[in-house]
C-alpha atoms as a PDB file:
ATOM      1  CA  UNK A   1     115.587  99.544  95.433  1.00  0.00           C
ATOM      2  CA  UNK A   2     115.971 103.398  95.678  1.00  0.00           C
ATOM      3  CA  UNK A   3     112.497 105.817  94.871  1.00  0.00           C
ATOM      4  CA  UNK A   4     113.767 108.892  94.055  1.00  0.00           C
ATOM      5  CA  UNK A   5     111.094 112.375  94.939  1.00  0.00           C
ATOM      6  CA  UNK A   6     110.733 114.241  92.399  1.00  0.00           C
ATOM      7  CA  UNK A   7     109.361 117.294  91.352  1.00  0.00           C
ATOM      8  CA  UNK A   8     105.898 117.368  88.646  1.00  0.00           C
ATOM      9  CA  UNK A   9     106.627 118.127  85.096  1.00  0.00           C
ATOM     10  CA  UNK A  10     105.371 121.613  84.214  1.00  0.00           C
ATOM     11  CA  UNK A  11     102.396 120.943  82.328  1.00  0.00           C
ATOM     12  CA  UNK A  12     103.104 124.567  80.385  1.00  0.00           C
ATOM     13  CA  UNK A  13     103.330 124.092  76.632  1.00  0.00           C
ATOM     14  CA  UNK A  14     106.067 126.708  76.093  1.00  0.00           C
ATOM     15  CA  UNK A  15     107.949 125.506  79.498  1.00  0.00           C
ATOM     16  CA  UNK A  16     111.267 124.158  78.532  1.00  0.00           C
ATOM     17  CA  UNK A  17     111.195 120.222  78.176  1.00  0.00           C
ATOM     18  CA  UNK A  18     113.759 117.502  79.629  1.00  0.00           C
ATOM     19  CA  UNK A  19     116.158 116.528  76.617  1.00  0.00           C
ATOM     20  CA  UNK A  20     116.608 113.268  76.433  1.00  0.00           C
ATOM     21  CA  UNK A  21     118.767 111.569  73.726  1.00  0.00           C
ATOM     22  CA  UNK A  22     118.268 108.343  72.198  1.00  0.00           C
ATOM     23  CA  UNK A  23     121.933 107.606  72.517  1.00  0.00           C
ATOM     24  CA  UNK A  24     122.325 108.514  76.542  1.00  0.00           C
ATOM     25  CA  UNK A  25     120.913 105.090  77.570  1.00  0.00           C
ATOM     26  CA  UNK A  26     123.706 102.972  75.886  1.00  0.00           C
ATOM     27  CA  UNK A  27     126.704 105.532  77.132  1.00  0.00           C
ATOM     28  CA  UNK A  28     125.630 105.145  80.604  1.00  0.00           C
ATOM     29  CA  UNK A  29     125.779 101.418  80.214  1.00  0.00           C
ATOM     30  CA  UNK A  30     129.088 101.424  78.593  1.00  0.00           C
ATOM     31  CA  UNK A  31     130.288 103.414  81.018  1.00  0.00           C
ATOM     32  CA  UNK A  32     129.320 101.413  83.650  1.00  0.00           C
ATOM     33  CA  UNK A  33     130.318  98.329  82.040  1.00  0.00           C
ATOM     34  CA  UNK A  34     133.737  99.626  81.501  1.00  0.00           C
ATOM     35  CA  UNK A  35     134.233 101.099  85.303  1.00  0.00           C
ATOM     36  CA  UNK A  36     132.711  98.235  87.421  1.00  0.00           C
ATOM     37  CA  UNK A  37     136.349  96.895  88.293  1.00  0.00           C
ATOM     38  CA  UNK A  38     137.204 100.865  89.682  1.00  0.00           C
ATOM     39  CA  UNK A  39     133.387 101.471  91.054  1.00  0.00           C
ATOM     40  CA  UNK A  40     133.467  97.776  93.047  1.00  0.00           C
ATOM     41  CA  UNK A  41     137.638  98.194  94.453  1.00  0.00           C
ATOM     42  CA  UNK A  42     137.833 101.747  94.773  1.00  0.00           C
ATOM     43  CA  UNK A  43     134.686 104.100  94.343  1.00  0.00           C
ATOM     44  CA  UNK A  44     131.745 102.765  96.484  1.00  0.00           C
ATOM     45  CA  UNK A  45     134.307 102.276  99.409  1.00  0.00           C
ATOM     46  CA  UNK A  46     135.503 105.436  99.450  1.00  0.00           C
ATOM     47  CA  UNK A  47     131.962 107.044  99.330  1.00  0.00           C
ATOM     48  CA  UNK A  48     130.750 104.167 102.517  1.00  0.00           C
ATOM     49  CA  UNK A  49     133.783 105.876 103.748  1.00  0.00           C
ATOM     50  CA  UNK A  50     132.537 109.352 103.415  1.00  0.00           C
ATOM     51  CA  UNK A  51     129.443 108.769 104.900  1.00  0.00           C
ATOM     52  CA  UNK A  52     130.943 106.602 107.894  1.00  0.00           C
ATOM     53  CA  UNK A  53     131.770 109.838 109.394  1.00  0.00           C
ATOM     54  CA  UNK A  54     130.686 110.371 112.689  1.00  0.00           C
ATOM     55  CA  UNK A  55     129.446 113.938 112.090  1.00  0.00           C
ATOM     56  CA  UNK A  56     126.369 112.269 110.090  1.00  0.00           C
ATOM     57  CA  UNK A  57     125.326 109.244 112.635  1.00  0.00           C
ATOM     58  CA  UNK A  58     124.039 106.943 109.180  1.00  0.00           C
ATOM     59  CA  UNK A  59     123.115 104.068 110.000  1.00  0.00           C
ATOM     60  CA  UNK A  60     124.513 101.019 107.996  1.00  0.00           C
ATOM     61  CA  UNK A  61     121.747 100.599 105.557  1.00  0.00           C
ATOM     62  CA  UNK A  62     121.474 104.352 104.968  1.00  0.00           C
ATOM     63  CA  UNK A  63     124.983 104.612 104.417  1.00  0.00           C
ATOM     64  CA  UNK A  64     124.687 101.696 101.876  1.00  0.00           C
ATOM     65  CA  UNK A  65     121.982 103.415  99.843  1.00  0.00           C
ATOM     66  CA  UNK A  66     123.653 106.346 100.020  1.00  0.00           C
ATOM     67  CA  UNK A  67     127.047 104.884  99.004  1.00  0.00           C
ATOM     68  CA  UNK A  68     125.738 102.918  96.622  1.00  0.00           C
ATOM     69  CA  UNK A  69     123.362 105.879  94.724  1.00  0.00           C
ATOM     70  CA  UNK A  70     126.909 108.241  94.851  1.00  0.00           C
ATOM     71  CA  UNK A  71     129.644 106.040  93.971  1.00  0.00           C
ATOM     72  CA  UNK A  72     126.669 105.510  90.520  1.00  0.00           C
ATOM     73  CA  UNK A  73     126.993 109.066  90.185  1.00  0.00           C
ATOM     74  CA  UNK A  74     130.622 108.926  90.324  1.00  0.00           C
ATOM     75  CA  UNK A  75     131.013 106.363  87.826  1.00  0.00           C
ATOM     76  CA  UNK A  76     128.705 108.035  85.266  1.00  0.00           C
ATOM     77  CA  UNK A  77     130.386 111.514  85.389  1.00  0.00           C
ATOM     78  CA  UNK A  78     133.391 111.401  87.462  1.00  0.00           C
ATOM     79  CA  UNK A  79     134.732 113.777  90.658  1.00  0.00           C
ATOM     80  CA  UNK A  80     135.144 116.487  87.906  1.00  0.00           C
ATOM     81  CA  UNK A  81     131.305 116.012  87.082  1.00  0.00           C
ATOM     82  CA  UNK A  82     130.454 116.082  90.840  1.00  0.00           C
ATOM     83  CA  UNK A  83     132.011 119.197  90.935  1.00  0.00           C
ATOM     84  CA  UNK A  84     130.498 120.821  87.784  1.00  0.00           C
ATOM     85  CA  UNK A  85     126.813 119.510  89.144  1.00  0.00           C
ATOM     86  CA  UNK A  86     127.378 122.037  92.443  1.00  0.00           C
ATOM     87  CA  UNK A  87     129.831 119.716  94.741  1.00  0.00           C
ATOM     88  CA  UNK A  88     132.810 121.622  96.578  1.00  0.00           C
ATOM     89  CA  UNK A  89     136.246 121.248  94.969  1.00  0.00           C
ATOM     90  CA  UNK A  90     139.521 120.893  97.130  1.00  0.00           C
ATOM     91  CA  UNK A  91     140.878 124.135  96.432  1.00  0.00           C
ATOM     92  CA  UNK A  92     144.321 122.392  98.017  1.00  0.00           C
ATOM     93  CA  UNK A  93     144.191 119.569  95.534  1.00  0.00           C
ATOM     94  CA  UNK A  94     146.380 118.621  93.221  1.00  0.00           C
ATOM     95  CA  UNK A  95     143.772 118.117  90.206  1.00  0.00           C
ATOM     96  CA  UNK A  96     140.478 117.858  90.572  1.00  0.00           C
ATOM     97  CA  UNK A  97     139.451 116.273  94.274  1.00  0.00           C
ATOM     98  CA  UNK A  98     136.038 116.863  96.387  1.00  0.00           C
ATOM     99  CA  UNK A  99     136.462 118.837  99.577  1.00  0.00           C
ATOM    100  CA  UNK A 100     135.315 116.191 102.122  1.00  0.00           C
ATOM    101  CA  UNK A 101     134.576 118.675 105.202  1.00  0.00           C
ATOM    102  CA  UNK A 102     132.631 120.450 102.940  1.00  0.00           C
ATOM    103  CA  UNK A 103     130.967 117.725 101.267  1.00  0.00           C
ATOM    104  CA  UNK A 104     130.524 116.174 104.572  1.00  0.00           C
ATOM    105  CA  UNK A 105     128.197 119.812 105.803  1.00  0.00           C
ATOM    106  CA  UNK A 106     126.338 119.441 102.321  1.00  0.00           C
ATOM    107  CA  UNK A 107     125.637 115.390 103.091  1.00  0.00           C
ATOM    108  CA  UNK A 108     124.253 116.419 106.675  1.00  0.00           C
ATOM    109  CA  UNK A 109     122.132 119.251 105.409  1.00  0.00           C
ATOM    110  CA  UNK A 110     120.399 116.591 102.574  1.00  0.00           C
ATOM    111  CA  UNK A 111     119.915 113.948 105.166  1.00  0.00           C
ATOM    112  CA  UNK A 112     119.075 115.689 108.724  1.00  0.00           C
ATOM    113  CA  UNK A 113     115.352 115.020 107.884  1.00  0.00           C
ATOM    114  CA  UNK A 114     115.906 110.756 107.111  1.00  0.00           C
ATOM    115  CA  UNK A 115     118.453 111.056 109.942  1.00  0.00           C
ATOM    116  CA  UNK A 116     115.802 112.632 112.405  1.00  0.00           C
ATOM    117  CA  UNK A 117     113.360 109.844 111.444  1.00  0.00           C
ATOM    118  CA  UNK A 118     115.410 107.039 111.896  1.00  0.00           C
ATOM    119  CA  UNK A 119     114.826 104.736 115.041  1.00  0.00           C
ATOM    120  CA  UNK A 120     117.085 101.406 115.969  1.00  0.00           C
ATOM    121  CA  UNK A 121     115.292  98.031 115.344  1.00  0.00           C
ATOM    122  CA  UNK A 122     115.087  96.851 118.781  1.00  0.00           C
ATOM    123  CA  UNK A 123     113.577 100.506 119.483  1.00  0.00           C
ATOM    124  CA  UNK A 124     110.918  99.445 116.786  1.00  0.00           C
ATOM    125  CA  UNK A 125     110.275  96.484 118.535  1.00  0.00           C
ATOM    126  CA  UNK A 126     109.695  97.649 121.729  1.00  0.00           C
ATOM    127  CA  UNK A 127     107.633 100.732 120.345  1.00  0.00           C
ATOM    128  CA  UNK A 128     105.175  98.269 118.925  1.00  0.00           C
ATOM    129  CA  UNK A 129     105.013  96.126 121.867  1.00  0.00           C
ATOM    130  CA  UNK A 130     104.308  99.347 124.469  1.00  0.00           C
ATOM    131  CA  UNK A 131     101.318 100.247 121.717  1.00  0.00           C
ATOM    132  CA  UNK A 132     100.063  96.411 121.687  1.00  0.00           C
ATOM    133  CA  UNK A 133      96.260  96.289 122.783  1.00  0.00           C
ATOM    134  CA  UNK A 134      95.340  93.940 125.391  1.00  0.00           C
ATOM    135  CA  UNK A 135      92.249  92.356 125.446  1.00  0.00           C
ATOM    136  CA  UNK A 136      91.396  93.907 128.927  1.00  0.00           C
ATOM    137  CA  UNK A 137      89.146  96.900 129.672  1.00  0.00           C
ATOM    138  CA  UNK A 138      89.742  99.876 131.488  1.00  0.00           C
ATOM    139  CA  UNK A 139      86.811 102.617 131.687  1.00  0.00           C
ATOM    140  CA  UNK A 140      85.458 100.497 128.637  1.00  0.00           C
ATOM    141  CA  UNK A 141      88.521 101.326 126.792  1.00  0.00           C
ATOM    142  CA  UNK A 142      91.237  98.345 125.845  1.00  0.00           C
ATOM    143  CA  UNK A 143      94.405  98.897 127.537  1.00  0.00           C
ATOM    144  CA  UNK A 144      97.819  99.153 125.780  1.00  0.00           C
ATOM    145  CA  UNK A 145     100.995  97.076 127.346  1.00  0.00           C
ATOM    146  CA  UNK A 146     102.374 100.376 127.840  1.00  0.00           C
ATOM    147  CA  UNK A 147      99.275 101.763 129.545  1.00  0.00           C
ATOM    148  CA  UNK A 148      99.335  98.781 131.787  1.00  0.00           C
ATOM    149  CA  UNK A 149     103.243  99.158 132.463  1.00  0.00           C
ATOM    150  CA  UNK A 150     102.807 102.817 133.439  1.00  0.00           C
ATOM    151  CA  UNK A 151     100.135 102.027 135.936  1.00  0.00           C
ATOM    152  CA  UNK A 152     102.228  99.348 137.395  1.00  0.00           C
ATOM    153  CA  UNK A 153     104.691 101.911 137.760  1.00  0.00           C
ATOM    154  CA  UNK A 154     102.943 104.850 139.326  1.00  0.00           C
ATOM    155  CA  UNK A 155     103.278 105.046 143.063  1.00  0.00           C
ATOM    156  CA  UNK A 156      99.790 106.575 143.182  1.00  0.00           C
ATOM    157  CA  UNK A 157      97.824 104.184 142.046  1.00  0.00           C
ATOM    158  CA  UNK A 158      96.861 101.170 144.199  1.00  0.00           C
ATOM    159  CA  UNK A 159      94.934  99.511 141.099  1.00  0.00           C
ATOM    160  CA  UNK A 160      97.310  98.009 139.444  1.00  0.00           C
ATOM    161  CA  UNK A 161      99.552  95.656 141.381  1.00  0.00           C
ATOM    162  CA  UNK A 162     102.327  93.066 139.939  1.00  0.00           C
ATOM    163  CA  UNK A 163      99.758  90.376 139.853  1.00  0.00           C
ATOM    164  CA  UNK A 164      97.394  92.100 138.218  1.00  0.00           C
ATOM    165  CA  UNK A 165      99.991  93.086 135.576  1.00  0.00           C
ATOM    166  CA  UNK A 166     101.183  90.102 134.953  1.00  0.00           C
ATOM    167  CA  UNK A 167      97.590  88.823 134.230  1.00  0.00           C
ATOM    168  CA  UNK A 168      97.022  91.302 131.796  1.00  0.00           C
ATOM    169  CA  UNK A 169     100.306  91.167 129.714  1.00  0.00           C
ATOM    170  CA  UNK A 170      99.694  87.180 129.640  1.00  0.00           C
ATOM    171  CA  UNK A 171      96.562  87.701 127.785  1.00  0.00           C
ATOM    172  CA  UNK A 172      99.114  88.982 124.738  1.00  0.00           C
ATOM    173  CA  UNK A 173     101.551  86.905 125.482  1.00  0.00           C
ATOM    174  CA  UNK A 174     104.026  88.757 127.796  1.00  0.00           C
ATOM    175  CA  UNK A 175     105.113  88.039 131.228  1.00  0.00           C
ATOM    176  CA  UNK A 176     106.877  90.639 133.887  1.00  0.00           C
ATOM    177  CA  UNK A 177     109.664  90.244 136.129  1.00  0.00           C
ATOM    178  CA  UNK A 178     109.644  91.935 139.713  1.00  0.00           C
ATOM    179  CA  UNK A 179     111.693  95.304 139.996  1.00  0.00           C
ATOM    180  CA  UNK A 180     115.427  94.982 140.873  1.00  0.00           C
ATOM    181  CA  UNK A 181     115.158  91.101 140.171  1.00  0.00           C
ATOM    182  CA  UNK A 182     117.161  90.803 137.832  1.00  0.00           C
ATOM    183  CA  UNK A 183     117.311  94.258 136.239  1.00  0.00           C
ATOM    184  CA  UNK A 184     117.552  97.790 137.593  1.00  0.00           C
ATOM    185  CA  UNK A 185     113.579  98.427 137.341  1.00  0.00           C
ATOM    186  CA  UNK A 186     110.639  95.753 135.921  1.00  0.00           C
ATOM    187  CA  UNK A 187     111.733  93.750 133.218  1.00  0.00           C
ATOM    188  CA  UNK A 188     109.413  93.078 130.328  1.00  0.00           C
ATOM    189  CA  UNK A 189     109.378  89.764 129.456  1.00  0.00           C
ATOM    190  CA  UNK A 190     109.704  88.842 125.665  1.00  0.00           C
ATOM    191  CA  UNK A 191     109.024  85.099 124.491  1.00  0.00           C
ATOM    192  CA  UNK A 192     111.614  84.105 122.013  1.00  0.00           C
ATOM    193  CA  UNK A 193     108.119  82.063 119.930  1.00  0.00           C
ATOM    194  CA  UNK A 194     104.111  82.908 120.938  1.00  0.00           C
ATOM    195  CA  UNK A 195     101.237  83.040 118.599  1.00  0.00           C
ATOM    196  CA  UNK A 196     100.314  86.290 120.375  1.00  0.00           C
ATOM    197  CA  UNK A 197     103.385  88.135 119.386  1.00  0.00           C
ATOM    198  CA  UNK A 198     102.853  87.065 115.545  1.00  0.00           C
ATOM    199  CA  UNK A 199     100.055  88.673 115.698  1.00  0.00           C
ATOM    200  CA  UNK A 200     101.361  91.868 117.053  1.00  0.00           C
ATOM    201  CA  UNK A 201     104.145  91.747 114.581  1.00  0.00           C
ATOM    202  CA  UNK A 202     102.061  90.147 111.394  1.00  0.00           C
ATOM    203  CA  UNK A 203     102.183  93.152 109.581  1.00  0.00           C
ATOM    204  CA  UNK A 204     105.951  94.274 110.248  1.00  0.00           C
ATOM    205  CA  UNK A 205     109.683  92.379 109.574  1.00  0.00           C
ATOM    206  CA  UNK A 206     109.830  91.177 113.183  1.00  0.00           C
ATOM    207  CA  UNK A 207     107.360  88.632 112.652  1.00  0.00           C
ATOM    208  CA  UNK A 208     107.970  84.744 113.801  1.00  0.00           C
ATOM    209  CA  UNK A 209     109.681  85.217 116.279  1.00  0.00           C
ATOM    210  CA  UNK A 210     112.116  88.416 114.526  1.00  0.00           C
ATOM    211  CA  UNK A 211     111.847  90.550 117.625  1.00  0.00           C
ATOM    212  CA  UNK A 212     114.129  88.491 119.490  1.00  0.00           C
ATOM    213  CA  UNK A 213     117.351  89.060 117.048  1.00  0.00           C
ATOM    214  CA  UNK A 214     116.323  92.341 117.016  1.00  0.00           C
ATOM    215  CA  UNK A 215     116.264  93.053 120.215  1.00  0.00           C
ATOM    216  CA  UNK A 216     119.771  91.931 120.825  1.00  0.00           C
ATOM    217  CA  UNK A 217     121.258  94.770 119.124  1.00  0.00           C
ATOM    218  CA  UNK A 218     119.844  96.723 122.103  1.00  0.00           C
ATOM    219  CA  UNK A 219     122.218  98.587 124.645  1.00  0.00           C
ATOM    220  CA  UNK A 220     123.464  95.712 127.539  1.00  0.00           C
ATOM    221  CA  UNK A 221     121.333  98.620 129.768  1.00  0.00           C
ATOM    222  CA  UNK A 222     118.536  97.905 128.085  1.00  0.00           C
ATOM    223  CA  UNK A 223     118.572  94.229 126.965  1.00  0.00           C
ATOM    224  CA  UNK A 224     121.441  92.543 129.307  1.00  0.00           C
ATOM    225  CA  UNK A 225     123.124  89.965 128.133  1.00  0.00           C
ATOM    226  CA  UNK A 226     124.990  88.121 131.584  1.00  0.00           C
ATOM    227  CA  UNK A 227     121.599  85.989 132.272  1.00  0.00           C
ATOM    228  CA  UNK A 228     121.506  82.864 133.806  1.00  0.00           C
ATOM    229  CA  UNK A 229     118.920  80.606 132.890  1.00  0.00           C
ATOM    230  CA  UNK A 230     116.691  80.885 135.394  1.00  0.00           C
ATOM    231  CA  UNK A 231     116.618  84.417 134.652  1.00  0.00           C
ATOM    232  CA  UNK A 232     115.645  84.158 130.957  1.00  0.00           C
ATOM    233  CA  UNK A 233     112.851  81.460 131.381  1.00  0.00           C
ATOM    234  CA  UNK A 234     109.565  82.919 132.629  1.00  0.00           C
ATOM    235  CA  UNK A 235     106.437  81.411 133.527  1.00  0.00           C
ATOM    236  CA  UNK A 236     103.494  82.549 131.123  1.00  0.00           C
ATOM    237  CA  UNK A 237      99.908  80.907 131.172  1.00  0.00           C
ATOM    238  CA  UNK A 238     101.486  78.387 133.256  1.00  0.00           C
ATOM    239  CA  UNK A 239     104.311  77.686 130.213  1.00  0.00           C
ATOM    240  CA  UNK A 240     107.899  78.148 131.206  1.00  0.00           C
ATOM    241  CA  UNK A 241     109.192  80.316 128.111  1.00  0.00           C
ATOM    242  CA  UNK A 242     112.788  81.113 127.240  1.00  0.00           C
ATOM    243  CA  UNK A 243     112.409  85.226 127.206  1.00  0.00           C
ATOM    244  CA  UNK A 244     114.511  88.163 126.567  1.00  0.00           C
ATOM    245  CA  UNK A 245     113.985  91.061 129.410  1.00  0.00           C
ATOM    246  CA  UNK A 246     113.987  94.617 128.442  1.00  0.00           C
ATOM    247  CA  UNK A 247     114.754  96.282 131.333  1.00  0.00           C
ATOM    248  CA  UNK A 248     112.083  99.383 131.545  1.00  0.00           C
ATOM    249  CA  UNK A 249     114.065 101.662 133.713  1.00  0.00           C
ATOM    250  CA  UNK A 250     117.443 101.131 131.231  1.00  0.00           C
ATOM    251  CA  UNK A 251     114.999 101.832 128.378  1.00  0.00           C
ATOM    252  CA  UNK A 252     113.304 104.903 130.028  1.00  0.00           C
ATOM    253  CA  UNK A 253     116.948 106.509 130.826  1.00  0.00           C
ATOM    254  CA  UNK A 254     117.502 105.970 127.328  1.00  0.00           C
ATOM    255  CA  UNK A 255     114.897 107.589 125.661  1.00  0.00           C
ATOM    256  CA  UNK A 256     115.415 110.112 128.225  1.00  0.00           C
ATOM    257  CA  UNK A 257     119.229 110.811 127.193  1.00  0.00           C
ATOM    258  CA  UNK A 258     118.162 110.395 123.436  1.00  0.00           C
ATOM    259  CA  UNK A 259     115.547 112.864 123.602  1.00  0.00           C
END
């Protein structure tokens, strides 16, 4: 489903009103009728092509709702209708052809502000888990996993030891694995199934247990992959759980590189 912004009628009576003809409605449906064959072999591949360029960094499902909402466009009016709506023409075209560098700068001008908001799934997930309140108290204040991580993690401090983590995170359902064993830093430990976690997640597409496939799409750096068992079972409120580990120094040098 695409929702389209658009601008307010003008509520002035001598303002020019949108024609609409009764007519329109059953041309656009013949039309599409009669190009589905072309639109399914030829047109909305070439536009997913288009927008698989590198220059624009769309993710798959943007490119698909992109693709898809062109290659309509296409169908309905045709490249030479593209070009009479404002698109750039091939000026070394035989007939009538888009210019694809230029139509390429035009496509990352439209979309820099979706492109700047979009964020990886398994960054989601781990975004939601860092602001995840823990039912423990700190100057009368409940703690976030990520507060408790950074405490963990600052030299300074001499309040917040391994032990003391790993109590806390428990209470939501995490565990912690010690730095350098088997990651680079401490490795948050993510159950694969805890009642906790749905509860984080209730309100969001990760839930029952949806984090974990998500979080395999993350970087090896991040999320590695060469685990042996032992590594990838944890001990939480005295269960041994099957876990993923997110590597916190991998994701730090991430966001670090990303930012």
């Amino acid at each position: 489903m695409i929702i389209l912004n658009l601008n307010a009628l003008d509520k002035d009576a001598n303002a020019k009103q949108p024609l609409i003809k009764e007519e329109w409605g059953r041309m656009i449906l013949r039309q599409i009728m009669d190009g589905y064959h072309d639109f399914h072999l030829h047109i909305l591949p070439k536009w997913r092509q288009i927008l698989s360029d590198r220059r624009l960094a769309l993710d798959p499902r943007a490119i698909d709702t992109y693709g898809t909402v062109l290659a309509c466009a296409e169908l309905l009016v045709g490249e030479q209708g593209l070009v009479d709506a404002g698109m750039h023409q091939d000026p070394t075209a035989d007939g009538v052809r888009l210019d694809i560098d230029m139509l390429v700068e035009t496509l990352e001008a439209a979309t820099s502000a979706d492109r700047a908001e979009q964020m990886p799934k398994w960054q989601e997930v781990i975004e939601k888990i860092m602001g995840a309140k823990v039912d423990a108290y700190k100057a009368g204040e409940r703690q976030t996993v990520g507060g408790i991580i950074e405490a963990l993690e600052n030299d300074q401090r001499s309040d917040m030891l391994i032990e003391d983590a790993r109590a806390r995170l428990a209470l939501i359902g995490l565990g912690l694995r010690e730095k350098g064993k088997p990651c680079r830093g401490y490795a948050l430990a993510i159950p694969h199934a805890d009642d906790n976690l749905n509860r984080v997640f209730a309100d969001s597409e990760f839930n029952h247990g949806g984090w974990t496939l998500a979080l395999k799409q993350a970087p090896q750096t991040i999320v590695p992959r060469e685990l042996s068992k032992a590594d990838k079972t944890v001990k939480i409120n005295r269960l041994a759980k099957t876990v993923t580990l997110v590597d916190l120094a991998g994701y730090d040098a991430w966001m670090d590189s990303s930012g």
